[in-house]
Every structure is written in C-alpha cells, then in structure tokens.
C-alpha atoms as a PDB file:
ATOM      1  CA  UNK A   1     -46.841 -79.695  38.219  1.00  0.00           C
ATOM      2  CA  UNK A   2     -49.931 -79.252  39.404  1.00  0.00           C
ATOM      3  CA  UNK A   3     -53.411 -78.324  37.631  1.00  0.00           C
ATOM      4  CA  UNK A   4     -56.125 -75.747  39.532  1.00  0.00           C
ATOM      5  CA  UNK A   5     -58.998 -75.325  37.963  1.00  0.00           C
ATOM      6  CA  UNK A   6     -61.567 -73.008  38.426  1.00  0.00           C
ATOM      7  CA  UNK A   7     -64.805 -73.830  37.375  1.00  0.00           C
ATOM      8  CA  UNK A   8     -67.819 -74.006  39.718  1.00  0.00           C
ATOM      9  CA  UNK A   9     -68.705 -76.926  41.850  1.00  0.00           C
ATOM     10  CA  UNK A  10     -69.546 -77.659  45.518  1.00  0.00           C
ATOM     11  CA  UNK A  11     -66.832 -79.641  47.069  1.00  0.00           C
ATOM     12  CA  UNK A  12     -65.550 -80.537  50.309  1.00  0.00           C
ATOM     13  CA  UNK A  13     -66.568 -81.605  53.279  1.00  0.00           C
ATOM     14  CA  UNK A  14     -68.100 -80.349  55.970  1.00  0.00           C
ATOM     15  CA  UNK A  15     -66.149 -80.604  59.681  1.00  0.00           C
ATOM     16  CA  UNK A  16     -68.063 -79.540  62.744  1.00  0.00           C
ATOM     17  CA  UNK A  17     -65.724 -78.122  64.964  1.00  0.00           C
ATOM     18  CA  UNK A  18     -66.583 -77.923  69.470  1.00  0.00           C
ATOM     19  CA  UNK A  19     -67.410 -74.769  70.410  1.00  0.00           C
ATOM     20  CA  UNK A  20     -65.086 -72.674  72.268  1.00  0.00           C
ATOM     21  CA  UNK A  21     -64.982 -71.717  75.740  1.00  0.00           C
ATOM     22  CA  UNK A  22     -66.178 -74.600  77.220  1.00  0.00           C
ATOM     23  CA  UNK A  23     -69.994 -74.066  76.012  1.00  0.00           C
ATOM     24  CA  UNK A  24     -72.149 -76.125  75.079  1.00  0.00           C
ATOM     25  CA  UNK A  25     -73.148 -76.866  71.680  1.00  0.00           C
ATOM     26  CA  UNK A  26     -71.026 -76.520  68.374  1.00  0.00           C
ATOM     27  CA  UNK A  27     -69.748 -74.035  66.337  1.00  0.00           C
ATOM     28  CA  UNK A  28     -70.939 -73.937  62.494  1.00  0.00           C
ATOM     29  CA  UNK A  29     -69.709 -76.291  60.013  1.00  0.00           C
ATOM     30  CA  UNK A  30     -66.506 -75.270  58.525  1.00  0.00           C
ATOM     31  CA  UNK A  31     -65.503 -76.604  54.981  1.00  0.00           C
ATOM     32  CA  UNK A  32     -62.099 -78.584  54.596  1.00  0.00           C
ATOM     33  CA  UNK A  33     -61.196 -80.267  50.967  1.00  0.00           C
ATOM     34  CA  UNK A  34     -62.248 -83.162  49.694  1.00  0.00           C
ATOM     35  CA  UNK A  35     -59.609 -85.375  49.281  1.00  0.00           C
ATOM     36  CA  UNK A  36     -59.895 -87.877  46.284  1.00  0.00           C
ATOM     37  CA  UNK A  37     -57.650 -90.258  45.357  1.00  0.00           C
ATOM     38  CA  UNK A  38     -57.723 -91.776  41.665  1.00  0.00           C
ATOM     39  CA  UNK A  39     -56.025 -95.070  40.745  1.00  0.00           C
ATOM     40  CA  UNK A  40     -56.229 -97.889  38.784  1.00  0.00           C
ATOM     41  CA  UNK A  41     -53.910-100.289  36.777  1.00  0.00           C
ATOM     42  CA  UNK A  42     -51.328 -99.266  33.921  1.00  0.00           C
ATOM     43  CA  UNK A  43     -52.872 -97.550  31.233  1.00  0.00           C
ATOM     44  CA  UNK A  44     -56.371 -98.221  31.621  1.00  0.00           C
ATOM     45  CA  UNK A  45     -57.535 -94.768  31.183  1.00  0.00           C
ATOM     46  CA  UNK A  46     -56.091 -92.534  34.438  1.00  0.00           C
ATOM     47  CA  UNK A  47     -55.363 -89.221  32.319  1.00  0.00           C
ATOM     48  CA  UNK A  48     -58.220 -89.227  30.567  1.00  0.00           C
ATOM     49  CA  UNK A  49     -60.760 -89.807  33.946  1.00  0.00           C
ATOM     50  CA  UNK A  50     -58.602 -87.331  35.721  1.00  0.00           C
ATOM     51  CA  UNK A  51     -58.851 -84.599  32.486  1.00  0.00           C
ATOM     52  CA  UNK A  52     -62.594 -85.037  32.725  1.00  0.00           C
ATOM     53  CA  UNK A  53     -62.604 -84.218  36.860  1.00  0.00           C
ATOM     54  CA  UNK A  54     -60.056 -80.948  35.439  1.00  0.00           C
ATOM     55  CA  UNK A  55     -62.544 -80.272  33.585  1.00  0.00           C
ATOM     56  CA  UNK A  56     -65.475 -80.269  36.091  1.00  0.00           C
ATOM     57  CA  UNK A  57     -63.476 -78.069  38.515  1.00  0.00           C
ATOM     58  CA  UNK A  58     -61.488 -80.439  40.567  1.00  0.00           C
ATOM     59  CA  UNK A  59     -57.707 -79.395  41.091  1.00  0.00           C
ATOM     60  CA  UNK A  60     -55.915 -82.224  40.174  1.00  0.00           C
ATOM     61  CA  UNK A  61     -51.888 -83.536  40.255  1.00  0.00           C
ATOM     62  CA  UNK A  62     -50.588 -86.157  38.092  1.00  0.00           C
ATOM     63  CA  UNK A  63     -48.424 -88.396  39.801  1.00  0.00           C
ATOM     64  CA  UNK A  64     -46.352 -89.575  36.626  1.00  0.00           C
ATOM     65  CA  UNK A  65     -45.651 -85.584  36.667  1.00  0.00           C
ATOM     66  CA  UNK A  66     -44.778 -86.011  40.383  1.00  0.00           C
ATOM     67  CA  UNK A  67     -42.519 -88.998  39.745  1.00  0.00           C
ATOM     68  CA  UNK A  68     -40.662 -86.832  37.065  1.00  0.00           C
ATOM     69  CA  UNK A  69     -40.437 -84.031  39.521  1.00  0.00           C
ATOM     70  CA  UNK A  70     -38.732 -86.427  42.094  1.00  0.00           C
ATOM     71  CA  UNK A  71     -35.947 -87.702  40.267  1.00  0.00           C
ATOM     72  CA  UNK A  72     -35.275 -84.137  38.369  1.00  0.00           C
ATOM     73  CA  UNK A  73     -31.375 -83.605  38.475  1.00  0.00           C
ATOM     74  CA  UNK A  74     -30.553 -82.433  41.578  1.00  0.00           C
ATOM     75  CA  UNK A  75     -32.982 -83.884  44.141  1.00  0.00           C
ATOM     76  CA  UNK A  76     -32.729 -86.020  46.851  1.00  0.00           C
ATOM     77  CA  UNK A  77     -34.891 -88.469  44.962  1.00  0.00           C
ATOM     78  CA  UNK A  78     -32.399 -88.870  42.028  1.00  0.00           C
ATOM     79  CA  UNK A  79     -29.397 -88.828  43.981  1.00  0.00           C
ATOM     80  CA  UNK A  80     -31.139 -91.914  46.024  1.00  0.00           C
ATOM     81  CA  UNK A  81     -31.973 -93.665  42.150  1.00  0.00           C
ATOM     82  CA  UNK A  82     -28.941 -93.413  41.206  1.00  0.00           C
ATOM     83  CA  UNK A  83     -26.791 -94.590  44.424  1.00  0.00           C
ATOM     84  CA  UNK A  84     -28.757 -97.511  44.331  1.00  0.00           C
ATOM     85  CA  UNK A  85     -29.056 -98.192  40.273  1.00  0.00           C
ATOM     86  CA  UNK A  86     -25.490 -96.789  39.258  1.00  0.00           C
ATOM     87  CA  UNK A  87     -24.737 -94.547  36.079  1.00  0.00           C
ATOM     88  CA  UNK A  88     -25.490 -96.913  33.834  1.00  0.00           C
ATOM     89  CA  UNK A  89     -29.157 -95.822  34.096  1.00  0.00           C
ATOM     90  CA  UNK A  90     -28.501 -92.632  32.906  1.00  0.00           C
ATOM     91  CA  UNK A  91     -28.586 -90.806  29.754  1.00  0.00           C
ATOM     92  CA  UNK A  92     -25.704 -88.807  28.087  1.00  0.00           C
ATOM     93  CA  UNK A  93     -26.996 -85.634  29.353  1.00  0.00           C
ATOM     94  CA  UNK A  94     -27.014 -86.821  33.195  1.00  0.00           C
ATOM     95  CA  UNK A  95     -31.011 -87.384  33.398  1.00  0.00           C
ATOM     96  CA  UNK A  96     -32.217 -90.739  34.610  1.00  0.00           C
ATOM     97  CA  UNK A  97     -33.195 -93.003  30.993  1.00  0.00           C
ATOM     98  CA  UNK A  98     -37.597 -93.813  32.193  1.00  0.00           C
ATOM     99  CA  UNK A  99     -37.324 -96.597  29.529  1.00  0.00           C
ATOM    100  CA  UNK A 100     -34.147 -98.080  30.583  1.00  0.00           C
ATOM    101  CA  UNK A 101     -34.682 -98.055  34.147  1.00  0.00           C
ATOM    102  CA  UNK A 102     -38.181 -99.405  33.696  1.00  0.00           C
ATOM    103  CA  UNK A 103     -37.002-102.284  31.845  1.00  0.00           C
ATOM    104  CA  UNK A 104     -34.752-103.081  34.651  1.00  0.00           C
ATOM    105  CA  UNK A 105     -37.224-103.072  37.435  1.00  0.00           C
ATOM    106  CA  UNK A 106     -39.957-104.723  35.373  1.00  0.00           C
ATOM    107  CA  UNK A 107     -37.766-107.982  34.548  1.00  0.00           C
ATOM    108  CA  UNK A 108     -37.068-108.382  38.559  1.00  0.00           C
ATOM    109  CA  UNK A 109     -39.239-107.809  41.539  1.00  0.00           C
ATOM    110  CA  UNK A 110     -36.630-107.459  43.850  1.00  0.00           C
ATOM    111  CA  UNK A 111     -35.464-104.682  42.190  1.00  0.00           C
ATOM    112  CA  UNK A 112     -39.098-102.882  41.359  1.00  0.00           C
ATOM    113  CA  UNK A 113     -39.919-102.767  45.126  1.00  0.00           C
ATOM    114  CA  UNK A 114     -36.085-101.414  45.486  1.00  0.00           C
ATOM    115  CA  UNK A 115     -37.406 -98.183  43.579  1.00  0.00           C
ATOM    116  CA  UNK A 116     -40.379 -97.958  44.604  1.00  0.00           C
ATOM    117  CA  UNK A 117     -39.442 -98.082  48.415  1.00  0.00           C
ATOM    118  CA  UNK A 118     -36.975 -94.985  47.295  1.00  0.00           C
ATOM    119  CA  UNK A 119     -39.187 -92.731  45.393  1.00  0.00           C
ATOM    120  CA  UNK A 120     -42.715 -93.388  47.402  1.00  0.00           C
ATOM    121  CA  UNK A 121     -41.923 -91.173  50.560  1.00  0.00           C
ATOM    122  CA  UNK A 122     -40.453 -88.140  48.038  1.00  0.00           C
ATOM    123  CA  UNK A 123     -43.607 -88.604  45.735  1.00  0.00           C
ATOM    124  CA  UNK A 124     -46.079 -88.725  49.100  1.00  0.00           C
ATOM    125  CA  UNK A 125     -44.506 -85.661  50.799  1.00  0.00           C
ATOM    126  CA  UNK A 126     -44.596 -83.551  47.372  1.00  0.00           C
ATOM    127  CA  UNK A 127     -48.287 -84.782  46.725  1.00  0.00           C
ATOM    128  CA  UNK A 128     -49.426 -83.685  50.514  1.00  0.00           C
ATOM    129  CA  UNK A 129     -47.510 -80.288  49.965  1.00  0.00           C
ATOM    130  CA  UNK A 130     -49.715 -79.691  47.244  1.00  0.00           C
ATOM    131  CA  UNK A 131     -53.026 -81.219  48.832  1.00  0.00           C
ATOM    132  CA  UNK A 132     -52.205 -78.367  51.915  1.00  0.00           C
ATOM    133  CA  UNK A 133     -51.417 -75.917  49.705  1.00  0.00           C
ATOM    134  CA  UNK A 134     -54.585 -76.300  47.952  1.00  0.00           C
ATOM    135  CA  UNK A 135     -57.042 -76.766  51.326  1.00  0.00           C
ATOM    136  CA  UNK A 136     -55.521 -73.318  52.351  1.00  0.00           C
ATOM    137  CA  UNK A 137     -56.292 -71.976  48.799  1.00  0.00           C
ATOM    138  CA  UNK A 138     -59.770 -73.205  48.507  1.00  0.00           C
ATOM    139  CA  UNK A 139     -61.228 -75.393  51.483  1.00  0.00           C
ATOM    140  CA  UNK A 140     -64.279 -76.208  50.002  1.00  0.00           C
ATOM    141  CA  UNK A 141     -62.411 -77.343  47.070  1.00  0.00           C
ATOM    142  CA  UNK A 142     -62.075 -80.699  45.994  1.00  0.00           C
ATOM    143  CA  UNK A 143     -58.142 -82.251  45.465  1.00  0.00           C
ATOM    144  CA  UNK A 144     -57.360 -85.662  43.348  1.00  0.00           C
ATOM    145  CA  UNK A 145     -54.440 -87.189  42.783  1.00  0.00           C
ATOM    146  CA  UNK A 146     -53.431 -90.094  39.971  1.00  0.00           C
ATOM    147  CA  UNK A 147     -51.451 -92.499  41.565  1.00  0.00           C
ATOM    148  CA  UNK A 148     -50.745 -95.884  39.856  1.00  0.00           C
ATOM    149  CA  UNK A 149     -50.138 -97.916  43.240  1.00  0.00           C
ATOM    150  CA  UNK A 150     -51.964 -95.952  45.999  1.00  0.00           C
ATOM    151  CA  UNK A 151     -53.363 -99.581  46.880  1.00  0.00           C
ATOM    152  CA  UNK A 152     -50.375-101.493  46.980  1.00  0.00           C
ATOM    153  CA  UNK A 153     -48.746 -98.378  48.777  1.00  0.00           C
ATOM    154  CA  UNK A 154     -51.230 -98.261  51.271  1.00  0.00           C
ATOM    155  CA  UNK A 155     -51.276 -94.176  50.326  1.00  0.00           C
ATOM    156  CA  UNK A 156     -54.931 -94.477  49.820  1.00  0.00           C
ATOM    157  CA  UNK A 157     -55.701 -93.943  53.706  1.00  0.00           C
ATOM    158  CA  UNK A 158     -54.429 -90.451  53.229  1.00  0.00           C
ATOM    159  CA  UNK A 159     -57.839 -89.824  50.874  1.00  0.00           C
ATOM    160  CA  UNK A 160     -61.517 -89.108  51.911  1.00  0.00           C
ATOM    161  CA  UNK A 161     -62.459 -90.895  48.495  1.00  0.00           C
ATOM    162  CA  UNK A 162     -61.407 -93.494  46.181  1.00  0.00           C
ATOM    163  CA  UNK A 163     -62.138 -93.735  42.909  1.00  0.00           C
ATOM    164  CA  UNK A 164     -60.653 -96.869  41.194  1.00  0.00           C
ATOM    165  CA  UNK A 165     -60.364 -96.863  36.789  1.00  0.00           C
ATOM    166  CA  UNK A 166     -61.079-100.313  34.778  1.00  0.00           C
ATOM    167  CA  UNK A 167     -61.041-100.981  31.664  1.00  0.00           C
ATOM    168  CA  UNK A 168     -61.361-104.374  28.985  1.00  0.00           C
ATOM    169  CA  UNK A 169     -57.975-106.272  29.403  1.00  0.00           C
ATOM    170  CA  UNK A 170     -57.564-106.081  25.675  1.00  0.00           C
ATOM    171  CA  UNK A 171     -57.759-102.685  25.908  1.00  0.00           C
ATOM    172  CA  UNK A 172     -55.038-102.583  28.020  1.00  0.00           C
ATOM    173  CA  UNK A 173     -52.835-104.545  26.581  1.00  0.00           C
ATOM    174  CA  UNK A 174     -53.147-102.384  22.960  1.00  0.00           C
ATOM    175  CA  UNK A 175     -53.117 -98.898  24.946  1.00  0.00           C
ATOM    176  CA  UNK A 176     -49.865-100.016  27.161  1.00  0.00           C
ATOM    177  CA  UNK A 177     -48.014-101.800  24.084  1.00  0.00           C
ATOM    178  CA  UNK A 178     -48.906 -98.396  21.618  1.00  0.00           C
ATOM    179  CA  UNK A 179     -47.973 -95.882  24.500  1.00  0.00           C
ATOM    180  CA  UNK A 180     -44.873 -97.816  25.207  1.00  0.00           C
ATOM    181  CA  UNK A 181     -43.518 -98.618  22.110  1.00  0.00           C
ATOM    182  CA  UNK A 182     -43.520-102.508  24.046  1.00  0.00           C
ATOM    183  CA  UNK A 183     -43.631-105.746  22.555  1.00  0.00           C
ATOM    184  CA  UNK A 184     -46.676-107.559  23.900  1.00  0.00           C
ATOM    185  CA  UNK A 185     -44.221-109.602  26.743  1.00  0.00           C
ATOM    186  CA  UNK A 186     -43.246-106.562  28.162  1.00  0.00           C
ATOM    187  CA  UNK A 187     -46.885-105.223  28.178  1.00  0.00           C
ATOM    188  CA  UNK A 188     -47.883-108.589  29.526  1.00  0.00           C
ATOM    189  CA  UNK A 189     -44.682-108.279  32.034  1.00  0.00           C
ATOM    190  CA  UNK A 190     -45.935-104.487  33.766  1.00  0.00           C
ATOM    191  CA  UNK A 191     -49.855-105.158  33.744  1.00  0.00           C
ATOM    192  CA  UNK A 192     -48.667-108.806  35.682  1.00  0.00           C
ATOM    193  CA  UNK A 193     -46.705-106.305  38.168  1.00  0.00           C
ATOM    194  CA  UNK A 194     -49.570-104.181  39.455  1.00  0.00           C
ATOM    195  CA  UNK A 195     -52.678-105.052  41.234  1.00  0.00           C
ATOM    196  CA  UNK A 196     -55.081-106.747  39.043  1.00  0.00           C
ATOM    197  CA  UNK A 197     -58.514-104.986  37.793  1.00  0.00           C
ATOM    198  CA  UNK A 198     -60.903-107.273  39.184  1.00  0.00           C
END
C-alpha cells in the first residue's frame, strides 16, 4: 500500500520537450516525477529514512508492503511461491509462513535466487503501476521506493536517483537479531546474503 503525502516541496524534473510543427526552437519545460530509489542492506535503517522523506512530502511505497501484496492469497505471485516451494510453506490458514520460508531460502542460495527470480517481475510491475499512477497525479512530484536488492536486481536503472542507507555493522546485527526474533547465526546468515555496506 502505498503512502502520498502532501506537504510542500519542489520536486521533479524538468523535461524539455521539441516544439511542434516542425519549428524551430523548444517548447517550455514540462515537469515529470522524480524518481528515487532507496536501498540499502537488511535492517540498517530503510523505514525510518523513508518515514523522514514521508514526512518531507515525498510519496513513498514500501517494498516489504509490496512483497506482502504479491504473494496475498490469490495472486499470481503466490500461486508461483507455492508451485515451486510446496504446502509445506504454508500456514494453517492457507497464507504463505514469512519466517518459515525465509529460513528456507536463507540456509541455501540456490533456493534464495529461486524466489527471488519469482517474485521480482510481480514486485517491479506493481511498483511502476504505482510510480505512473503517481507522475499522472502529481508530475512535479517526487516518487521513492524501499527496495532491499534494487542493486543486485539491477531495478535501480528504472530510478532518476539513488539513495543508498548505512549504518555501524553492530548496529545491524542487534536491529536484525531484535526485529527477527534471530539467533545471531541467522542474523549473521541474511546480512552475508545481501550486498555488503561498504
């Protein structure tokens, strides 16, 4: 789901389009969004950087949100989870068990680029819905979304802007362990998984 925000700010970016007709010259500059993507390691502070752009009047989409979205009962994204996972994955009321399933993947590489080659294109074609639907709401606004492996994805090219969150390693380690509920190997085992901070 999706957060718009309201408050005032200048944002976007300005595109000079050719003029029409075959004159010479150029129409005025026309405002199209700013696209910003935000990323960064597990837990090293995402939410809280993206709250603070909210805050400032960026519209802004959570991609742990969007990943929930895309494996809701009933879409194509959980029917693909589950074909290639099984049942066993899921809990007694039919919804896919995070925890369970992230244990899984995080244990066995093979397995962790299985999902994420599945739920990528869903989570990329919901979060450009909602960048169009916002440059057609508000061009001069300015769009972010949190994604956890734009890098490694190579969805970053889709962005005008890039802002990447750090933080302390220790830091990490106690925010992703506390989160988690995770003993400190499984913290160690997901932070190992994504692209390193420096």
């Amino acid at each position: 789901m999706a957060t718009p925000c309201s408050l005032p700010f200048t944002g976007g970016r300005d595109v000079v389009e050719p003029a029409r007709g075959g004159g010479q010259g150029s129409a005025a500059p026309t405002k199209t969004m700013l696209r910003v993507g935000l990323t960064g390691s597990i837990a090293v502070g995402k939410s809280f950087v993206l709250g603070v752009l909210a805050e400032l009047g960026c519209r802004v989409l959570d991609a742990d949100k969007t990943a929930r979205e895309t494996v809701a009962i009933g879409t194509p994204g959980y029917s693909a989870v589950v074909e290639a996972f099984g049942e066993d994955i899921l809990k007694a009321d039919g919804t896919i068990d995070r925890p369970k399933l992230g244990k899984l993947v995080f244990a066995d590489e093979a397995l962790r680029q299985k999902l994420n080659s599945i739920l990528h294109p869903f989570i990329i074609a919901q979060q450009d819905e909602q960048l169009l639907q916002w440059e057609q709401e508000g061009p001069g606004a300015i769009g972010v979304v949190d994604a956890a492996l734009m890098i490694e994805s190579g969805s970053h090219r889709r962005f005008d802007k890039l802002i990447v969150v750090h933080c302390r390693p220790k830091i990490q380690l106690d925010r992703l362990m506390s989160r988690d509920s995770l003993t400190r190997e499984e913290a160690e085992q997901r932070i190992v998984a994504q692209m390193p901070q420096g």
